[in-house]
Protein backbone atom coordinates (compact mmCIF):
# COMPACT_ATOMS: atom_id res chain seq x y z
CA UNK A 1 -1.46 15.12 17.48
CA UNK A 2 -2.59 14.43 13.68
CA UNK A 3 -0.92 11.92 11.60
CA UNK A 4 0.88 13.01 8.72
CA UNK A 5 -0.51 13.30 5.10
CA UNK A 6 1.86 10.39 4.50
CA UNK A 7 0.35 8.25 7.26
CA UNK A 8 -2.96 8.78 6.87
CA UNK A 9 -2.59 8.10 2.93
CA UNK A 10 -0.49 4.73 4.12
CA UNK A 11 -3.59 4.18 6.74
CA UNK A 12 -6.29 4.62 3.86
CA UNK A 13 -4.70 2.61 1.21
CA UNK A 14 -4.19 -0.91 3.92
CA UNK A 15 -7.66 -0.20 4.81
CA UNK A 16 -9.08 -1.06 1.47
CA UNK A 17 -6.82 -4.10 1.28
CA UNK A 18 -8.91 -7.43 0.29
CA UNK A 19 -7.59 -10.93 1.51
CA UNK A 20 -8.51 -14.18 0.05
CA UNK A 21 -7.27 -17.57 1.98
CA UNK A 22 -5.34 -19.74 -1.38
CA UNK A 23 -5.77 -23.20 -1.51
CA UNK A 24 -2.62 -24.04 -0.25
CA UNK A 25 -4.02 -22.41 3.28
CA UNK A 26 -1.58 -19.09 3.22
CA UNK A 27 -3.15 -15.65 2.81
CA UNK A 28 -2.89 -13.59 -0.66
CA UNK A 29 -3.73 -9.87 -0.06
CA UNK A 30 -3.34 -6.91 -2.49
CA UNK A 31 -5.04 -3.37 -2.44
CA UNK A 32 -7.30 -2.24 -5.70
CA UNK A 33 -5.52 0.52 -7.75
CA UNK A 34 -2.27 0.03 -6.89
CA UNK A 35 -0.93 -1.88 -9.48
CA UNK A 36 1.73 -5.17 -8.01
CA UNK A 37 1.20 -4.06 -4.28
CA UNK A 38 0.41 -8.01 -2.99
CA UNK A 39 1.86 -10.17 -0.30
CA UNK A 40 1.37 -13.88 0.11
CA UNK A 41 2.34 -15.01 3.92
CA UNK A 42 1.49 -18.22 6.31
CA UNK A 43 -0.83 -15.94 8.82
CA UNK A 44 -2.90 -13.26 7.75
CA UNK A 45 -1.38 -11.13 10.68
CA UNK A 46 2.00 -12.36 8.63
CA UNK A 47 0.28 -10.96 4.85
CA UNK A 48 -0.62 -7.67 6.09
CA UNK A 49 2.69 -6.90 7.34
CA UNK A 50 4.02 -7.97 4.25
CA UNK A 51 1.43 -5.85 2.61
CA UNK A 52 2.71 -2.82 4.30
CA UNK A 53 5.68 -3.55 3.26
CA UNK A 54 5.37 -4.19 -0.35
CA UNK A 55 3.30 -0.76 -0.22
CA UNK A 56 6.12 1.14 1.44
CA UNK A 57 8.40 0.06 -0.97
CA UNK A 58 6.04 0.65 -3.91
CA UNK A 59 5.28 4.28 -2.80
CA UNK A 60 8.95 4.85 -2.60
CA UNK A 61 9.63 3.65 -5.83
CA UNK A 62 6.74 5.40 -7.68
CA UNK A 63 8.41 9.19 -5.72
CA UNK A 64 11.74 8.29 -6.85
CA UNK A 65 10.71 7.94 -10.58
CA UNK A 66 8.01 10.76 -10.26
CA UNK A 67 5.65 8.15 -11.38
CA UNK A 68 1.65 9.43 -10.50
CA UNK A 69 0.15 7.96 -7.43
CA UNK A 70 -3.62 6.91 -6.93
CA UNK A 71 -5.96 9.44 -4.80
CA UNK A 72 -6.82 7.45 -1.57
CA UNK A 73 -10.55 8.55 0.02
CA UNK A 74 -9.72 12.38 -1.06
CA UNK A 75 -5.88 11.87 -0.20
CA UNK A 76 -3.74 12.39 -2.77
CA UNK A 77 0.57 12.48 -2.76
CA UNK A 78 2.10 14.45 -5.14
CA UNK A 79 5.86 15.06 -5.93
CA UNK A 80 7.02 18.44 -6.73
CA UNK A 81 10.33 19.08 -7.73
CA UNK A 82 12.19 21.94 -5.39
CA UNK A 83 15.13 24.07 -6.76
């Protein structure tokens, strides 16, 4: 069975996520051209969960405001309005 639009476009976005260990030794990750998706967490198994997270809740946000989302490798979400 194929994943759905939404999944795959979840699955491409965490998959150009870049993580950076602070000097405080916790994990900082955030994913280019989506403005405030970030999570800072103890493990890096810990941040991307976060990340996920964060993204989730940012996509959500962004649909509920009809606010434009970024095109992920040639997948884009857009929010029509139905009748």
């Amino acid at each position: 069975m194929e994943a759905s639009l939404l999944t795959r476009y979840l699955r491409a976005a965490l998959h150009r996520a870049t993580y950076k260990v602070l000097e405080d030794g916790t994990f900082f990750g955030e994913i280019p051209a989506f403005d405030g998706v970030w999570a800072n967490a103890g493990t890096l198994e810990a941040c991307r969960e976060e990340l996920e997270d964060v993204l989730e809740e940012w996509l959500l946000f962004r649909v509920s405001r009809q606010l434009p989302l970024p095109a992920v490798d040639n997948l884009e979400l857009r929010v029509r309005e139905v009748a």
